[in-house]
C-alpha atoms as a PDB file:
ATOM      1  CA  UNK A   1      28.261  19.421   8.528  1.00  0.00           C
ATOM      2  CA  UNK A   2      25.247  20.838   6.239  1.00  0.00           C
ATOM      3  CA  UNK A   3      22.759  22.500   8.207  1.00  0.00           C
ATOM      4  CA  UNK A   4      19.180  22.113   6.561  1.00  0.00           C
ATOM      5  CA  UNK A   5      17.819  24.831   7.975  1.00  0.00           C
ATOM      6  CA  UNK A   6      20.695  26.939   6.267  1.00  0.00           C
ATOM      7  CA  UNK A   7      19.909  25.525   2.754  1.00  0.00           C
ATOM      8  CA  UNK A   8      16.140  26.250   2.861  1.00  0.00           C
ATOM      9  CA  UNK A   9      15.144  28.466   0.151  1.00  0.00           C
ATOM     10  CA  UNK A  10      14.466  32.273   0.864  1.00  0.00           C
ATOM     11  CA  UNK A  11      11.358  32.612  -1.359  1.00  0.00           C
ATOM     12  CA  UNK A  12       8.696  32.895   1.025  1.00  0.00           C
ATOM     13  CA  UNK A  13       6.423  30.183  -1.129  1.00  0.00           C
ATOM     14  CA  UNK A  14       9.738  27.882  -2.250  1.00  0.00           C
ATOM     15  CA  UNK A  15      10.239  27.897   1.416  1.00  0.00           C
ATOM     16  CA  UNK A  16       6.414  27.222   2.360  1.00  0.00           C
ATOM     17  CA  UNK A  17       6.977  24.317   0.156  1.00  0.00           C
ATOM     18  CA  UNK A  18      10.112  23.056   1.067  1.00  0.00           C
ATOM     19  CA  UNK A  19       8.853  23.021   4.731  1.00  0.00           C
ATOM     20  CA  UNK A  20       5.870  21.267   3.661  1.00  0.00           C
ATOM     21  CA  UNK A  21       7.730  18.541   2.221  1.00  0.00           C
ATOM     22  CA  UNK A  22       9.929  17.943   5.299  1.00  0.00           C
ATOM     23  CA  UNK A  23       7.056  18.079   7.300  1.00  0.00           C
ATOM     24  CA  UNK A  24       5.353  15.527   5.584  1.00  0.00           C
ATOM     25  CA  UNK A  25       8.122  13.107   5.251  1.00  0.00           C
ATOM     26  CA  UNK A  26      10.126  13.911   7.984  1.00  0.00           C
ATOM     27  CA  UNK A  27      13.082  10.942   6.747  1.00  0.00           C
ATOM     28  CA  UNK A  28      13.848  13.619   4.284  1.00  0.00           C
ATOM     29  CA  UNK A  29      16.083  15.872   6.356  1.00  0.00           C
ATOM     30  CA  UNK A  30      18.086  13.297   7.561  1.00  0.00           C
ATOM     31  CA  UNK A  31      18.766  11.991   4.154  1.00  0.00           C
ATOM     32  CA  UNK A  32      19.499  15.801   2.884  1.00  0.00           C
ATOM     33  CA  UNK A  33      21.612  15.825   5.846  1.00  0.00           C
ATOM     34  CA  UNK A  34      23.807  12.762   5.251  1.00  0.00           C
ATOM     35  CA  UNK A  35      23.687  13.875   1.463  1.00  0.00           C
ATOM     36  CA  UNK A  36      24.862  17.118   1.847  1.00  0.00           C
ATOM     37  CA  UNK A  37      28.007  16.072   4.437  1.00  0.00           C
ATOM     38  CA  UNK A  38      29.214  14.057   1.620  1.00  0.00           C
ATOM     39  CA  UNK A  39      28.721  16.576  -0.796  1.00  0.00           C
ATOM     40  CA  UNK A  40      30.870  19.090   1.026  1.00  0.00           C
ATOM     41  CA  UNK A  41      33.572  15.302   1.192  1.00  0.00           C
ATOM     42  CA  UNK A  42      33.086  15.084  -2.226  1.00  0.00           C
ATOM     43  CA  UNK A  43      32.531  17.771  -3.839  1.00  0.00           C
ATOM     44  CA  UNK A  44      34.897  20.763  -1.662  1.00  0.00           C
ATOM     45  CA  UNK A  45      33.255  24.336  -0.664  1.00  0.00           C
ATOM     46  CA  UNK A  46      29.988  23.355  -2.893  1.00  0.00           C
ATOM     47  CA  UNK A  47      27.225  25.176  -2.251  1.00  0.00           C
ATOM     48  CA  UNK A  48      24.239  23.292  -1.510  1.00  0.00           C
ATOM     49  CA  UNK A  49      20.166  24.426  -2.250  1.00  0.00           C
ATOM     50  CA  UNK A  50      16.897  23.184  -2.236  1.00  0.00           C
ATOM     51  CA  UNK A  51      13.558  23.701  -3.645  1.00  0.00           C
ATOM     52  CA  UNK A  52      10.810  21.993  -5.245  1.00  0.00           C
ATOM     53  CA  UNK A  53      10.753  22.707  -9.061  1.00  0.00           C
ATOM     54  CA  UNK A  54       9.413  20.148 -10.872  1.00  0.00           C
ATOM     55  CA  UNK A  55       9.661  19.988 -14.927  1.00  0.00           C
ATOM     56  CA  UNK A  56       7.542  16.834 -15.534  1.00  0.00           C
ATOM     57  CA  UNK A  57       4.899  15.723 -13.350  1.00  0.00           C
ATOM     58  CA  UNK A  58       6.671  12.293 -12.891  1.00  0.00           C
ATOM     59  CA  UNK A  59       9.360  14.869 -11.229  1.00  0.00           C
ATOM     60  CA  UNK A  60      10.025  14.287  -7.613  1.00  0.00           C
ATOM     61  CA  UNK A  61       9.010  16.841  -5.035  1.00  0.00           C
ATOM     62  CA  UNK A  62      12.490  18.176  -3.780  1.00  0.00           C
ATOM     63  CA  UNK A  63      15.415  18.982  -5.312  1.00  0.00           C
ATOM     64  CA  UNK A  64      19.038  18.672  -4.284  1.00  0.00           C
ATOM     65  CA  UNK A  65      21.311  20.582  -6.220  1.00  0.00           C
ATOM     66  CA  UNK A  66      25.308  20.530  -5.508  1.00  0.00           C
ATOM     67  CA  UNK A  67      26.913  23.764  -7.111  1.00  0.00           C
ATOM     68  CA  UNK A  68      30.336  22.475  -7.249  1.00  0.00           C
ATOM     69  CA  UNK A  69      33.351  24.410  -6.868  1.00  0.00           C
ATOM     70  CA  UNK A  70      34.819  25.951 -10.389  1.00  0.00           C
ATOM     71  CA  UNK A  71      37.008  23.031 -11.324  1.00  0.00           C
ATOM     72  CA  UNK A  72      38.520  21.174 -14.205  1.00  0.00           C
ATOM     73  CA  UNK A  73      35.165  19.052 -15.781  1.00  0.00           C
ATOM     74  CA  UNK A  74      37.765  16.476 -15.648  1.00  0.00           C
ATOM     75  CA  UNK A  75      38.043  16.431 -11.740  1.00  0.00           C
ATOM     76  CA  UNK A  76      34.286  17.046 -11.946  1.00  0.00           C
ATOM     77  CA  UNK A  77      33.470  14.277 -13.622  1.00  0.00           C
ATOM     78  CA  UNK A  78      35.253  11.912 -11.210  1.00  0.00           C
ATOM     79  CA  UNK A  79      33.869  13.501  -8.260  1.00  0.00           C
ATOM     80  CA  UNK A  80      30.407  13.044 -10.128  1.00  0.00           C
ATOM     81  CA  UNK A  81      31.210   9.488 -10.225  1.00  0.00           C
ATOM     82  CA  UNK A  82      32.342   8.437  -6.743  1.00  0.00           C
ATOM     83  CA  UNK A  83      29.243  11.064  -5.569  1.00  0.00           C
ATOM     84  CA  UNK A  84      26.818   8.845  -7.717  1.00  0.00           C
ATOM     85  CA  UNK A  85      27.957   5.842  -6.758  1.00  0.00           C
ATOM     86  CA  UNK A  86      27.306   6.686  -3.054  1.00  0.00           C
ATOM     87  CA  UNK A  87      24.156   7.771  -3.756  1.00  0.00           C
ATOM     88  CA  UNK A  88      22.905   4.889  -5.694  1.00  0.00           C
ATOM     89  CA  UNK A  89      24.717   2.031  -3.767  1.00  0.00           C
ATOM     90  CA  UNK A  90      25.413   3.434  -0.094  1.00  0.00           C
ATOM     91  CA  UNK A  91      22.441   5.628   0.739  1.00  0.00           C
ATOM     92  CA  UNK A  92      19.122   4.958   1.369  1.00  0.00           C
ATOM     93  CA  UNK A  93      18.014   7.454  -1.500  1.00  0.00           C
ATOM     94  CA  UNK A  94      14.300   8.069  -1.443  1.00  0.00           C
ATOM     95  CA  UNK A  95      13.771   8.844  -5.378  1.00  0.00           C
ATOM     96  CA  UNK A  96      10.418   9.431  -5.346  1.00  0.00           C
ATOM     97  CA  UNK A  97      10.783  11.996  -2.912  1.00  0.00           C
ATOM     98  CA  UNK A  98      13.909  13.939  -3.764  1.00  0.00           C
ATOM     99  CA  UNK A  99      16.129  14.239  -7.143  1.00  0.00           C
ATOM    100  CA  UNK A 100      19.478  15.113  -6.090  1.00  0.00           C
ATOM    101  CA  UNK A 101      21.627  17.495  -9.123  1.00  0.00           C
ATOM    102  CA  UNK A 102      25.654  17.801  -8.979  1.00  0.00           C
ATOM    103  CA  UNK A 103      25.946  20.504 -10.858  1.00  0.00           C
ATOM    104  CA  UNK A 104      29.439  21.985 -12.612  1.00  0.00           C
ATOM    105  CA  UNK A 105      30.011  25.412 -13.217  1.00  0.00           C
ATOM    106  CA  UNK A 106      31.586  25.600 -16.212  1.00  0.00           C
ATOM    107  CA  UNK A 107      30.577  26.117 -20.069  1.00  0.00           C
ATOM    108  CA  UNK A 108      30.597  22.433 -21.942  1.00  0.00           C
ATOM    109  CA  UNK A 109      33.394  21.877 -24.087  1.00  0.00           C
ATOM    110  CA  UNK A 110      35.850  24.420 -22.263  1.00  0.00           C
ATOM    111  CA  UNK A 111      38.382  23.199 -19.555  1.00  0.00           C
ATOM    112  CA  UNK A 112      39.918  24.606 -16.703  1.00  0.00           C
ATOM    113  CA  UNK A 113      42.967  24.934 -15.276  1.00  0.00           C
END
């Protein structure tokens, strides 16, 4: 089970922020919550962070990102899927609030094995 409070960034003013946001929309942790326990399903011993970078102003507040495990992009790819799938289709995902990343950890173009 993902503890929030454990995935909080450690940046005093990323974590000023972060709190801000789940202050204000207090529906966000249990979403981040739900999202992260089937992250760690999906996606095993990921490592889970938040923060509230924004690259376009149309960019939602809070990030999700899901370092996956090192793993073949294969096996990525169709943990990507079934993850995305759950997202869009299962979950109540709040876009406008939250953008949640799978992320791999490899080098495009290279496999592993």
């Amino acid at each position: 089970m993902v503890n929030v409070a454990q995935i909080i960034p450690t940046d005093p003013e990323e974590q000023a922020s972060v709190l801000a946001m789940l202050r204000e929309h207090p529906e966000l942790r249990e979403f981040i919550q739900r999202t992260g326990d089937k992250a760690d399903e999906i996606f095993p011993a990921a490592r889970i962070t938040l923060d509230t970078q924004q690259f376009d102003e149309w960019d939602p507040p809070v990030r999700m990102l899901v370092h996956a495990h090192a793993q073949d992009i294969d096996d990525f790819m169709a943990q990507y899927d079934r993850f995305s799938f759950w997202l869009s289709h299962e979950s109540p995902y709040p876009e406008d609030l939250i953008q949640v990343v799978p992320l791999w950890p490899g080098i495009p173009g290279t496999r592993r094995r």
